[in-house]
N, C-alpha and C. Protein backbone atom coordinates (compact mmCIF):
# COMPACT_ATOMS: atom_id res chain seq x y z
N UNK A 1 -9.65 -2.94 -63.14
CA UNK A 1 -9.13 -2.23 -62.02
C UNK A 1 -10.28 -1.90 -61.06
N UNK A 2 -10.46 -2.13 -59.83
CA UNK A 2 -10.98 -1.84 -58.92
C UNK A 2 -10.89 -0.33 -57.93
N UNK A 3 -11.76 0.46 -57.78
CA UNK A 3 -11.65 1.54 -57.28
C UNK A 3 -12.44 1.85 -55.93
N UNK A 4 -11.76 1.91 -55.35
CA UNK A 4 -12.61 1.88 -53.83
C UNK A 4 -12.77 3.52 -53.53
N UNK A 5 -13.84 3.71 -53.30
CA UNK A 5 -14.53 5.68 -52.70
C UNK A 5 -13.79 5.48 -51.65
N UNK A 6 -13.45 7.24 -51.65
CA UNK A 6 -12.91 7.59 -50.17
C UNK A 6 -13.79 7.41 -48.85
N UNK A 7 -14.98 7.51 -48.96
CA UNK A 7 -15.55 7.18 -48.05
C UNK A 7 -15.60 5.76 -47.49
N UNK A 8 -15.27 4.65 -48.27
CA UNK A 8 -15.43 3.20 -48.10
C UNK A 8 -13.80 3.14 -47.29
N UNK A 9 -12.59 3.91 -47.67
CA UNK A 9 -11.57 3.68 -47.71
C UNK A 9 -11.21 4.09 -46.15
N UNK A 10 -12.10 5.25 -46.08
CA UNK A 10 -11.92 5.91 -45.06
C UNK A 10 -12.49 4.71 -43.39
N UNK A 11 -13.70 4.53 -44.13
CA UNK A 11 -14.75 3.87 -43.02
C UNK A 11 -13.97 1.83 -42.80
N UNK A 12 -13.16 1.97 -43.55
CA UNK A 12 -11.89 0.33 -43.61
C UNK A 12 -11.13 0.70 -42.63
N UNK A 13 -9.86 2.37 -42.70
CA UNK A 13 -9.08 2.72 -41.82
C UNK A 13 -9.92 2.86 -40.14
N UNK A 14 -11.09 3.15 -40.36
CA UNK A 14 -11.61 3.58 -38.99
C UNK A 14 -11.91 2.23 -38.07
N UNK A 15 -12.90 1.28 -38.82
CA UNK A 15 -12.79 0.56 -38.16
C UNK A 15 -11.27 -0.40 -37.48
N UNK A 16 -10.20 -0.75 -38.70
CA UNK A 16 -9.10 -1.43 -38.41
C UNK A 16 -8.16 -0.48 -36.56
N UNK A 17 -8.87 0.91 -36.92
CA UNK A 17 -8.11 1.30 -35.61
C UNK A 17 -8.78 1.05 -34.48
N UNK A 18 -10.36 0.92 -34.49
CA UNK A 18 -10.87 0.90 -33.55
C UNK A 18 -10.71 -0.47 -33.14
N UNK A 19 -10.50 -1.51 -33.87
CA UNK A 19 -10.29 -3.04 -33.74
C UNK A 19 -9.00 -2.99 -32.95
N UNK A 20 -7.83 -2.19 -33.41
CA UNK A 20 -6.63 -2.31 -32.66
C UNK A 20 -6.68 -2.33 -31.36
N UNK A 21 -7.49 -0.87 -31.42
CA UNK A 21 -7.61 0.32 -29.59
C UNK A 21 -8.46 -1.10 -28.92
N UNK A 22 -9.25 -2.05 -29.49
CA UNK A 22 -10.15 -2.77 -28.72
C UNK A 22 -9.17 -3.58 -28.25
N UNK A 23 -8.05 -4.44 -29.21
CA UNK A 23 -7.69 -5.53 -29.05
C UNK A 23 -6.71 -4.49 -27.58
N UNK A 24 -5.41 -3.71 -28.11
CA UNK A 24 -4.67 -3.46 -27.10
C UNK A 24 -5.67 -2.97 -25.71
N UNK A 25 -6.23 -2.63 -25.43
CA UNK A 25 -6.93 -2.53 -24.52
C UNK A 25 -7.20 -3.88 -23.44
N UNK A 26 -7.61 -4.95 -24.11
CA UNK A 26 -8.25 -6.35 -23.33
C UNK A 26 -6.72 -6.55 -22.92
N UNK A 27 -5.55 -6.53 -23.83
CA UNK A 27 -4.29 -7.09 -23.59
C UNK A 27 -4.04 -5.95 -21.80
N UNK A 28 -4.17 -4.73 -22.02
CA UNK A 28 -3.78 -4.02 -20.84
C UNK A 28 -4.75 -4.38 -20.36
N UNK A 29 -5.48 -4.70 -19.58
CA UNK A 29 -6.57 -5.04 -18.95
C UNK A 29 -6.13 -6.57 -18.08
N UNK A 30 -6.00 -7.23 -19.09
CA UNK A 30 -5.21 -8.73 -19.05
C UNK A 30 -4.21 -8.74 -18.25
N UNK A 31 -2.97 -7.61 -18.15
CA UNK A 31 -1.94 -7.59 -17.63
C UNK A 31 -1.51 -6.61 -16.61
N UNK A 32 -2.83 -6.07 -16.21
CA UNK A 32 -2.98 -5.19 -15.39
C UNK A 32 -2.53 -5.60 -13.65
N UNK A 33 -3.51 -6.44 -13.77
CA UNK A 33 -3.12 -7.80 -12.59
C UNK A 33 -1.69 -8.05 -12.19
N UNK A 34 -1.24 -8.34 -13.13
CA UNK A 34 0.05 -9.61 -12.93
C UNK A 34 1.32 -7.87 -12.11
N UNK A 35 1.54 -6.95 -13.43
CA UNK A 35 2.32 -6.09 -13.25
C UNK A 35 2.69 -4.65 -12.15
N UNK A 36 3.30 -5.56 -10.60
CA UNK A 36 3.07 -4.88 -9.66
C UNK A 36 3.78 -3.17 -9.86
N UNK A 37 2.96 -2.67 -8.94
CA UNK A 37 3.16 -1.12 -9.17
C UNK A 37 4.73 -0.54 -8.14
N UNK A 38 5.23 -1.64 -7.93
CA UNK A 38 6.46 -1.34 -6.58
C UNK A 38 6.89 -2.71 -5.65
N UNK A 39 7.88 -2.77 -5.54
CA UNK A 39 8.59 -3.84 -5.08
C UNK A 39 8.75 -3.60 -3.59
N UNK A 40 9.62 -4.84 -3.18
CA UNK A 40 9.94 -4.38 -1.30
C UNK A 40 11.63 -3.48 -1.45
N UNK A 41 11.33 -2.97 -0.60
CA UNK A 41 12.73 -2.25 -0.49
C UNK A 41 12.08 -0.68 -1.15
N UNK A 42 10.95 -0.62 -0.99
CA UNK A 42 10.48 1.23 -1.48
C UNK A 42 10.94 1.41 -2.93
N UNK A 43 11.13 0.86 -3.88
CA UNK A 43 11.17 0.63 -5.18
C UNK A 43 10.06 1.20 -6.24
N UNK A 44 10.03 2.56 -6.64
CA UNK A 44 8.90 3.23 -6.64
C UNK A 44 8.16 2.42 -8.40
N UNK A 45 7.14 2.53 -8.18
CA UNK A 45 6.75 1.73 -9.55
C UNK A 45 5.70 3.07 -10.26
N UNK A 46 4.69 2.82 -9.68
CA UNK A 46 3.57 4.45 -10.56
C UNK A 46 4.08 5.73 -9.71
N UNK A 47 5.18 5.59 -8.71
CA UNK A 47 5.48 6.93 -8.42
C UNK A 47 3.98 7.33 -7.07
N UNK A 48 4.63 8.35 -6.97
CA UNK A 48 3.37 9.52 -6.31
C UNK A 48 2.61 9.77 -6.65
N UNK A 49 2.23 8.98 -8.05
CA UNK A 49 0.85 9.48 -8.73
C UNK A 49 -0.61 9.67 -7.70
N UNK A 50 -0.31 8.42 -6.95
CA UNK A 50 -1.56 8.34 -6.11
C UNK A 50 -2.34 7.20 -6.46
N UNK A 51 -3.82 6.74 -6.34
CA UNK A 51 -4.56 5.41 -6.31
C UNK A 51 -4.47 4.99 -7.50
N UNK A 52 -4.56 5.91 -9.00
CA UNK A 52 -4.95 5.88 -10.33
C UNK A 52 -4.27 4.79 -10.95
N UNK A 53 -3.00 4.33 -10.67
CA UNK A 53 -2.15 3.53 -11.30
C UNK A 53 -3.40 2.02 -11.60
N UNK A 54 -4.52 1.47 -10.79
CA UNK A 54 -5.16 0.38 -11.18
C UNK A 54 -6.30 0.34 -10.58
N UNK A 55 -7.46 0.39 -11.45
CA UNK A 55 -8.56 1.29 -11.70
C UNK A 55 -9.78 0.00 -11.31
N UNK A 56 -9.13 -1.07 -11.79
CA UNK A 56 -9.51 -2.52 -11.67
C UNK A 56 -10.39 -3.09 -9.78
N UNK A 57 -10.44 -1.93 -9.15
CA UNK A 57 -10.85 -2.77 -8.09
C UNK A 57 -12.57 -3.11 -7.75
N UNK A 58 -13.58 -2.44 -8.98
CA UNK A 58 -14.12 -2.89 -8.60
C UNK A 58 -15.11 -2.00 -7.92
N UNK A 59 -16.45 -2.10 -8.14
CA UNK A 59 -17.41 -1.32 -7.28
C UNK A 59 -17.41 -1.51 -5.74
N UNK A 60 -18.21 -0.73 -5.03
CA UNK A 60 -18.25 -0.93 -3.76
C UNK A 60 -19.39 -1.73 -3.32
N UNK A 61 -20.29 -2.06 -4.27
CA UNK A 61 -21.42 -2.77 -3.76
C UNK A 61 -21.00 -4.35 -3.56
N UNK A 62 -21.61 -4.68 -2.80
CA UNK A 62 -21.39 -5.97 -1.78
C UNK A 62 -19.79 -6.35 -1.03
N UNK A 63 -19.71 -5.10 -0.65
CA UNK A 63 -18.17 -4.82 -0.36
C UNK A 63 -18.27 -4.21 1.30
N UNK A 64 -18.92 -4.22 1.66
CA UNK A 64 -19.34 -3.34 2.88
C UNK A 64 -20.08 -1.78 2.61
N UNK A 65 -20.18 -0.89 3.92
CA UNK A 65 -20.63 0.32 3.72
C UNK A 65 -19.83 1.34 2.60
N UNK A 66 -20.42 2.38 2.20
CA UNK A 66 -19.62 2.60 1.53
C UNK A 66 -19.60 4.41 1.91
N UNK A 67 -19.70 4.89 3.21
CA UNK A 67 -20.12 5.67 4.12
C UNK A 67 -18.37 5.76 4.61
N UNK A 68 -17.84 6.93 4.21
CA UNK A 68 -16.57 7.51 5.18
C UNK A 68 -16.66 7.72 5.94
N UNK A 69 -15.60 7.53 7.18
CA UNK A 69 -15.21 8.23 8.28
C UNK A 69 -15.37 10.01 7.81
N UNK A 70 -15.92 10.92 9.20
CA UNK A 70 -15.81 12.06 9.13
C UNK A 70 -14.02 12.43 9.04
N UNK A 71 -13.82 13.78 8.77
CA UNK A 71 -12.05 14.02 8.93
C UNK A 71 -11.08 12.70 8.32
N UNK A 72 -11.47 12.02 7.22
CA UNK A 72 -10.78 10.97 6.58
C UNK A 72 -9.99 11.34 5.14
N UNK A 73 -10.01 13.01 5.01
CA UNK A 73 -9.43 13.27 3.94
C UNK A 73 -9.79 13.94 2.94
N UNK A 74 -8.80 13.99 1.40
CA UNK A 74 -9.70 14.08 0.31
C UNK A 74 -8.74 13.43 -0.88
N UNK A 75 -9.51 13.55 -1.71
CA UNK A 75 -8.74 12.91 -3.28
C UNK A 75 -8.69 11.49 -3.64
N UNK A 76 -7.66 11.00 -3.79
CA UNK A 76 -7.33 9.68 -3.90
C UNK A 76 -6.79 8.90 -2.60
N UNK A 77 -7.46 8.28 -2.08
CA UNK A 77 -6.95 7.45 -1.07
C UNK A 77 -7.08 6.49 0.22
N UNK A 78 -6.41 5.38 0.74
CA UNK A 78 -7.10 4.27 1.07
C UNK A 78 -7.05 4.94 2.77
N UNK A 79 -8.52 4.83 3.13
CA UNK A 79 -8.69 5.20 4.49
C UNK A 79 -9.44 3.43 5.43
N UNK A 80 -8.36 3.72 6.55
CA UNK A 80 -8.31 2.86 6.83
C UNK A 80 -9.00 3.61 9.27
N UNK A 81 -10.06 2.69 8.88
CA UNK A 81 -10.38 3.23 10.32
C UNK A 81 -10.26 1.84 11.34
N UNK A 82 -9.55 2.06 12.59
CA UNK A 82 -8.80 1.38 13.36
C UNK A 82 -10.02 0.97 14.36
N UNK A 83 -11.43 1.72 15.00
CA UNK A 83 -12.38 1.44 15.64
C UNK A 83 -13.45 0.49 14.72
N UNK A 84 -13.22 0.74 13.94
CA UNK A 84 -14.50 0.27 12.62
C UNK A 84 -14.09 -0.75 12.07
N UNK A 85 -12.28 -1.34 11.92
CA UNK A 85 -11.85 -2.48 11.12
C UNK A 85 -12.05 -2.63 10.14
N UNK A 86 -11.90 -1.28 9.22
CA UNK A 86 -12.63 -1.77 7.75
C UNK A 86 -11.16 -0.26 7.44
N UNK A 87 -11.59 -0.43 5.95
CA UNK A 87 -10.91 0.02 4.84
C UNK A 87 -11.55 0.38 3.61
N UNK A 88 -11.54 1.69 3.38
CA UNK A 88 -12.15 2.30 2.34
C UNK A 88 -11.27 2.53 0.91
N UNK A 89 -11.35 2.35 -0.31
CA UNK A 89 -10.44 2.57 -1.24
C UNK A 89 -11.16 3.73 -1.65
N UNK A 90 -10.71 5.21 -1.71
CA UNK A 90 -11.22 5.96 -2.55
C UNK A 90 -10.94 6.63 -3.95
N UNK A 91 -11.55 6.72 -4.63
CA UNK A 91 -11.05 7.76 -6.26
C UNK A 91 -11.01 9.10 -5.95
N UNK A 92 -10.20 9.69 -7.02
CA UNK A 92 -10.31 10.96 -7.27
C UNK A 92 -11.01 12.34 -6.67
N UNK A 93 -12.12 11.19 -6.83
CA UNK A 93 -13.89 12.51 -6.76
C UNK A 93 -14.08 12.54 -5.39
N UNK A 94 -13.59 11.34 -4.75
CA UNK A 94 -14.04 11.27 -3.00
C UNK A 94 -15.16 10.47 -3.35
N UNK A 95 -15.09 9.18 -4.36
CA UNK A 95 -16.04 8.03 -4.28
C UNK A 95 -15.56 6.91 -3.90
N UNK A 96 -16.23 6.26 -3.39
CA UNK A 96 -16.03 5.07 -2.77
C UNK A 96 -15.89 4.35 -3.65
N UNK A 97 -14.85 3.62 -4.09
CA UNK A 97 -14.61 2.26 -4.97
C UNK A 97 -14.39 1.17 -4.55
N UNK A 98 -14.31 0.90 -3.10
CA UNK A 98 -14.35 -0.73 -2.48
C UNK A 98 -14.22 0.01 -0.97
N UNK A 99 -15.12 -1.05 -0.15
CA UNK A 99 -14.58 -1.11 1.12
C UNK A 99 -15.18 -2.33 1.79
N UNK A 100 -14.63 -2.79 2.85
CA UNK A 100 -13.99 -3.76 3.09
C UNK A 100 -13.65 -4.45 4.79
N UNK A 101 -13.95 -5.21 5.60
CA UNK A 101 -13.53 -5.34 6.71
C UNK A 101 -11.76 -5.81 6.46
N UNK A 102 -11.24 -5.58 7.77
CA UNK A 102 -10.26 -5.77 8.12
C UNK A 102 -9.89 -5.96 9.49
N UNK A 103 -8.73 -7.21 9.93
CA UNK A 103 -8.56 -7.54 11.66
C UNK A 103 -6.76 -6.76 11.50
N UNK A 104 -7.33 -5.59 12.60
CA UNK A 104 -6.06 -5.17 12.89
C UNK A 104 -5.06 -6.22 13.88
N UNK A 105 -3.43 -5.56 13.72
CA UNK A 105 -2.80 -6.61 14.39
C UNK A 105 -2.55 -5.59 15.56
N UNK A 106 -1.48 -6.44 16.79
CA UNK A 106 -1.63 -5.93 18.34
C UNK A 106 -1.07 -4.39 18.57
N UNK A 107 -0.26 -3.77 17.26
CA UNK A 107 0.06 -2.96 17.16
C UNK A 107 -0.14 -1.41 16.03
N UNK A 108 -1.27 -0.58 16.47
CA UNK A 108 -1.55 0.00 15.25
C UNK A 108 -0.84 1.22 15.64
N UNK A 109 -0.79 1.36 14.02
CA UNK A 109 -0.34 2.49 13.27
C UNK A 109 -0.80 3.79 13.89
N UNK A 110 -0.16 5.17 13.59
CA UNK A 110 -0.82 6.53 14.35
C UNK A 110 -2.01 6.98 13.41
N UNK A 111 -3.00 7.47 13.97
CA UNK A 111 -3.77 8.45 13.62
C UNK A 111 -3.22 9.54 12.81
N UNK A 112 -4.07 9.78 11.43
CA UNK A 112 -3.49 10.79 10.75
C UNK A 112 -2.50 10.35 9.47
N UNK A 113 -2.73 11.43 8.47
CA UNK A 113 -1.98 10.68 6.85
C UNK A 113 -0.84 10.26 6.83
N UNK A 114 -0.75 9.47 6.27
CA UNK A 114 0.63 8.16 5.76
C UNK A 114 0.94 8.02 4.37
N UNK A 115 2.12 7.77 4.12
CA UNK A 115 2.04 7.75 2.62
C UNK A 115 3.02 5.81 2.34
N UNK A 116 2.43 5.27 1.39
CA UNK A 116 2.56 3.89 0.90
C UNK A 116 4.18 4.44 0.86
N UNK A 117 5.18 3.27 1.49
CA UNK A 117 6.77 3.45 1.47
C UNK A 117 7.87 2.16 0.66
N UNK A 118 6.43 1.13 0.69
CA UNK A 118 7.52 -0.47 0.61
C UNK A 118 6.31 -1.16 -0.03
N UNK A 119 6.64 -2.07 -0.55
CA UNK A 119 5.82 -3.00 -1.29
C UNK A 119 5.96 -4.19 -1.08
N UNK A 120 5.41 -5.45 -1.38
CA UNK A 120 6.27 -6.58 -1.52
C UNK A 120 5.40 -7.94 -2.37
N UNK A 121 5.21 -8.22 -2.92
CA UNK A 121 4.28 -9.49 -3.40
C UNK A 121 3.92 -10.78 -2.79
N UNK A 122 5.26 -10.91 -2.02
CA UNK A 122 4.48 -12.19 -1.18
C UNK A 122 5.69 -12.05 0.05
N UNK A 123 5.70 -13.04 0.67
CA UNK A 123 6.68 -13.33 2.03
C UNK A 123 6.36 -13.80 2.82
N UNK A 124 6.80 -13.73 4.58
CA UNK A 124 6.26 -14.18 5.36
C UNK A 124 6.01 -12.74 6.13
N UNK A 125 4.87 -12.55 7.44
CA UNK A 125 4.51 -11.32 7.95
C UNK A 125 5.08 -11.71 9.03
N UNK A 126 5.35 -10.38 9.98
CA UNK A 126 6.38 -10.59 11.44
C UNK A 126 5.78 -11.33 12.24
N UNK A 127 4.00 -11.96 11.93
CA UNK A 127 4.03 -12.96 12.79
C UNK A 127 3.92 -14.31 11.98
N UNK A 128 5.30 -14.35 11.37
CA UNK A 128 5.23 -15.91 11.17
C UNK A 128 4.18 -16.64 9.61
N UNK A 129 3.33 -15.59 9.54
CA UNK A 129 2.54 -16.08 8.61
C UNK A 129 2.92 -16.01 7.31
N UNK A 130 2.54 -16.78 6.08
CA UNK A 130 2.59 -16.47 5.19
C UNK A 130 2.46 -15.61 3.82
N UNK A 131 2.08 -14.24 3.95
CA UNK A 131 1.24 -13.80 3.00
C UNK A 131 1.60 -13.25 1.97
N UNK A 132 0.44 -12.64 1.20
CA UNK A 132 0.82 -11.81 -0.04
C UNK A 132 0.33 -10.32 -0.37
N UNK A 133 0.83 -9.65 -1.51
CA UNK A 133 0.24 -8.11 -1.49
C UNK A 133 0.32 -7.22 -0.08
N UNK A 134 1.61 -7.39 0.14
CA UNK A 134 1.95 -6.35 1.26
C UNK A 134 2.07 -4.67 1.07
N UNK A 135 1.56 -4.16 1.92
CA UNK A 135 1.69 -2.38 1.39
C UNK A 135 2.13 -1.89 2.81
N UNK A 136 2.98 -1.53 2.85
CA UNK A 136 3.83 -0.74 4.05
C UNK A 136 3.35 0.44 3.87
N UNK A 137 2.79 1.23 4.89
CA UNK A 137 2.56 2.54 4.93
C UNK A 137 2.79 3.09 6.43
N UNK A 138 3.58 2.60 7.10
CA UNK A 138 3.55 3.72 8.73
C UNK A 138 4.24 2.49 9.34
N UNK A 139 5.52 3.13 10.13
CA UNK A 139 6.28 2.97 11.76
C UNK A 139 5.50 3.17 12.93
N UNK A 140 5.41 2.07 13.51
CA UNK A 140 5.24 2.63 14.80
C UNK A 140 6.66 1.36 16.21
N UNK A 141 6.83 2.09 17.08
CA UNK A 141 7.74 1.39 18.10
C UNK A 141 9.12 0.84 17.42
N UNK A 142 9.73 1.12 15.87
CA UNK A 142 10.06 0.29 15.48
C UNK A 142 9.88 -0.77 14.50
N UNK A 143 8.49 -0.64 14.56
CA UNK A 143 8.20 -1.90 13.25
C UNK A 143 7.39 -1.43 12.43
N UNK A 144 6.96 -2.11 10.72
CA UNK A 144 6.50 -2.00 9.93
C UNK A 144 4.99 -2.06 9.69
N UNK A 145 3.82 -1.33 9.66
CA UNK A 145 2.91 -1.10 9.73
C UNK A 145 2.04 -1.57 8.36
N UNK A 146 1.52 -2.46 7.95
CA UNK A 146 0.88 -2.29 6.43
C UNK A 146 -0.26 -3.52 5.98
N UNK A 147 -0.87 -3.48 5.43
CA UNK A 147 -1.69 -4.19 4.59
C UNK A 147 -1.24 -5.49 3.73
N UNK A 148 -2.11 -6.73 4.18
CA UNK A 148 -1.47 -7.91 3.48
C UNK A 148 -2.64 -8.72 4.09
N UNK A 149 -2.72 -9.77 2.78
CA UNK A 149 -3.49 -10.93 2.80
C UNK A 149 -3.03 -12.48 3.40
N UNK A 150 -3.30 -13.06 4.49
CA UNK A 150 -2.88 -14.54 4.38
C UNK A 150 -2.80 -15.12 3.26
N UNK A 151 -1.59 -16.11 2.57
CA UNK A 151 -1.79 -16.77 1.74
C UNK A 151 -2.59 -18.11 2.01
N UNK A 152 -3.36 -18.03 2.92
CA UNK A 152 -4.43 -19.50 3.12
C UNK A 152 -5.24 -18.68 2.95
N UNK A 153 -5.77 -17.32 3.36
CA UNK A 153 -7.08 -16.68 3.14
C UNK A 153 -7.53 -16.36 4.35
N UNK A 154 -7.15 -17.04 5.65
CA UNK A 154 -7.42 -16.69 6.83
C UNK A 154 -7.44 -15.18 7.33
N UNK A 155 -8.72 -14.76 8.53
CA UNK A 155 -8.31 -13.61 8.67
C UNK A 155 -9.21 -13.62 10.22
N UNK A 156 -8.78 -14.84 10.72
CA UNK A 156 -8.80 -14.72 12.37
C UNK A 156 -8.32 -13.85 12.93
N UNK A 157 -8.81 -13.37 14.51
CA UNK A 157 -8.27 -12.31 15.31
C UNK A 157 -6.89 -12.90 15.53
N UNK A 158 -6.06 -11.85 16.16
CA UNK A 158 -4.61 -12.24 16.26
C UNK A 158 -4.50 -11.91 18.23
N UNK A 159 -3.65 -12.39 18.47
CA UNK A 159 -3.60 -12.56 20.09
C UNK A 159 -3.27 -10.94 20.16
N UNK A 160 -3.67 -9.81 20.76
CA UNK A 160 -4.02 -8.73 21.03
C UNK A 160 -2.14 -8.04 21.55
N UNK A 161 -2.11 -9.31 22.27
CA UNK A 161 -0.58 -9.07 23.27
C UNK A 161 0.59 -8.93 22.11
N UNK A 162 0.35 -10.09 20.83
CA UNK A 162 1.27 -9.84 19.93
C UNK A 162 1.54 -8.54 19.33
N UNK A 163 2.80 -8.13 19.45
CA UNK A 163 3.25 -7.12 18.57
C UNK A 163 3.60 -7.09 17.45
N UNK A 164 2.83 -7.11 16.25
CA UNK A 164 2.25 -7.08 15.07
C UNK A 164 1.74 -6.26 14.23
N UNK A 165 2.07 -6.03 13.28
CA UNK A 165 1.84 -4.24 12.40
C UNK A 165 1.10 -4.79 11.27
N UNK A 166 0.32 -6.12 11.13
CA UNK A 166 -0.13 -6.52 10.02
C UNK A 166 -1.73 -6.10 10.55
N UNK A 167 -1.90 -5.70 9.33
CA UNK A 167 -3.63 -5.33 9.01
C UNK A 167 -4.20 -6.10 8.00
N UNK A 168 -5.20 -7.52 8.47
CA UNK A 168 -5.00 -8.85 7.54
C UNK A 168 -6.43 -8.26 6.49
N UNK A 169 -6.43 -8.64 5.55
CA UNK A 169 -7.39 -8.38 4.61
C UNK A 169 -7.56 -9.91 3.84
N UNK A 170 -9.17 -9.99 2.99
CA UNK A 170 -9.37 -11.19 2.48
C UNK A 170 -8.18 -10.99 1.09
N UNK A 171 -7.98 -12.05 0.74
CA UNK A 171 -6.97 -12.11 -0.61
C UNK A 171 -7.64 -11.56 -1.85
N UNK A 172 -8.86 -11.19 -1.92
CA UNK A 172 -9.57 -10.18 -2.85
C UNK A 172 -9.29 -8.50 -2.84
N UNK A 173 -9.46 -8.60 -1.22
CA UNK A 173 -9.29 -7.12 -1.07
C UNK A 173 -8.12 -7.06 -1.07
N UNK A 174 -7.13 -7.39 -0.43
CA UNK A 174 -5.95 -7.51 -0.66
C UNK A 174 -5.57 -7.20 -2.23
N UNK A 175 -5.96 -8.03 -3.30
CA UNK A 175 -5.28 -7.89 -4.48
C UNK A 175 -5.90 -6.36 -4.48
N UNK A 176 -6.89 -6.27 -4.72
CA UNK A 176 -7.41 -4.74 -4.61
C UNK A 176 -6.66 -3.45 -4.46
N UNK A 177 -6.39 -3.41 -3.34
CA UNK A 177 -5.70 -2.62 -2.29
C UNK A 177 -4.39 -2.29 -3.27
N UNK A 178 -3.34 -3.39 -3.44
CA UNK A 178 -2.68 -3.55 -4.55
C UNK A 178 -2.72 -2.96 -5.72
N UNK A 179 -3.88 -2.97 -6.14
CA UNK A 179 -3.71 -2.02 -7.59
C UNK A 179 -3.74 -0.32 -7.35
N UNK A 180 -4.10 -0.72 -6.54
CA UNK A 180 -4.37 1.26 -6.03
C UNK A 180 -3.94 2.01 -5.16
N UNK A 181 -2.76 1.27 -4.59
CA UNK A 181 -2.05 2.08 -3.85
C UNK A 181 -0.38 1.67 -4.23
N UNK A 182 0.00 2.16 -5.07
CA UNK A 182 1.28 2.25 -5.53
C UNK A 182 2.11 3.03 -4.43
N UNK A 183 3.75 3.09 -4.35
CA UNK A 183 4.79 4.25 -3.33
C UNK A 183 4.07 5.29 -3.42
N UNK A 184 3.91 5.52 -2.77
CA UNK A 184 3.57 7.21 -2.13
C UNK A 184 2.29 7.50 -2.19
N UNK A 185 1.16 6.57 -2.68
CA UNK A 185 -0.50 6.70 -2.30
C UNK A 185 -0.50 6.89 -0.88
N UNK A 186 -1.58 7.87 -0.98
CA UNK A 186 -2.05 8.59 0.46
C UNK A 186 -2.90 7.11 1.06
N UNK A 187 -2.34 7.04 2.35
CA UNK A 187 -3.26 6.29 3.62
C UNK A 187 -3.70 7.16 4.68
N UNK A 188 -5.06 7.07 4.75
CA UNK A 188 -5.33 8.50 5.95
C UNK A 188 -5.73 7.08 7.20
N UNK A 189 -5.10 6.99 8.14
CA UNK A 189 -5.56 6.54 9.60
C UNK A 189 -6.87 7.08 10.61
N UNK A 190 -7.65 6.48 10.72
CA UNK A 190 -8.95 7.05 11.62
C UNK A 190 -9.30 6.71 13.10
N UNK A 191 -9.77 6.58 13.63
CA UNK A 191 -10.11 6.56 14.66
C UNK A 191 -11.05 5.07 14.39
């Protein structure tokens, strides 16, 4: 008969859990990506939690400045400045976790906080284009205001005259943007 010490027995159970917590972990990690946080039609997915729902975007280094707008807020949330063409993702603490250029379209959004309303994964944008990772956050005149990537990757200026609520981002930042701003994440608008 074989008798195994509690301590041997003990130090078998510890590791087998920590092997688990490792394995389920890579699996959420793995599927973090794929499983959008909200659909089109305002379909709430992480809720009002705020940016936290996907943690995945990524440092800010080689991402642009990583220097806020003054009066851009606090907590969790994607600040987006309309003179500067760029886009800040922030955490919790008021750290910078990605930022990013961006070509606004002929029609921007108001100055001042917005909250994420609509989602969508792919489609076409009101001008015609193809894209993906759409985030609706603000009306203006009538039309839909939000964040989305060309699905070619393009992110040429857009004819100024067009009336257009798309704010084009590279398909990186784009996926980005995506993980961290679920329905009802704060968008603060800047100057």
């Amino acid at each position: 008969m074989v008798t195994i010490s509690s301590r041997t027995l003990v130090t078998g159970l510890l590791a087998a859990a920590l092997g688990t917590v490792g394995l389920l972990t890579v699996q959420a990690a793995d599927s973090a990506g794929t499983a959008p946080a909200g659909t089109a039609g305002g379909t709430a997915g992480a809720g009002a939690a705020g940016l936290g729902a996907g943690r995945g975007a990524g440092p800010a280094t080689g991402h642009g400045t990583t220097r806020l707008p003054a009066g851009s807020g606090t907590g969790e949330r994607v600040v987006y400045s309309l003179s500067g063409g760029r886009v800040w993702l922030v955490g919790g603490h008021g750290e910078v976790v990605r930022s990013f250029a961006v070509v606004g379209g002929g029609l921007p959004p108001s100055v001042g906080p917005h909250k994420v309303f609509a989602r969508r994964q792919g489609g076409r944008g009101g001008d015609g284009v193809k894209v993906e990772h759409v985030v609706l956050f603000a009306e203006t005149d009538g039309l839909n205001i939000g964040f989305s990537a060309a699905a070619d990757g393009s992110m040429a200026a857009r004819d100024p005259a067009m009336r257009s609520g798309a704010v084009r981002e590279s398909r990186a930042d784009a996926a980005a943007l995506w993980q961290r701003a679920p329905i009802g994440a704060a968008v603060v608008v800047v100057r």
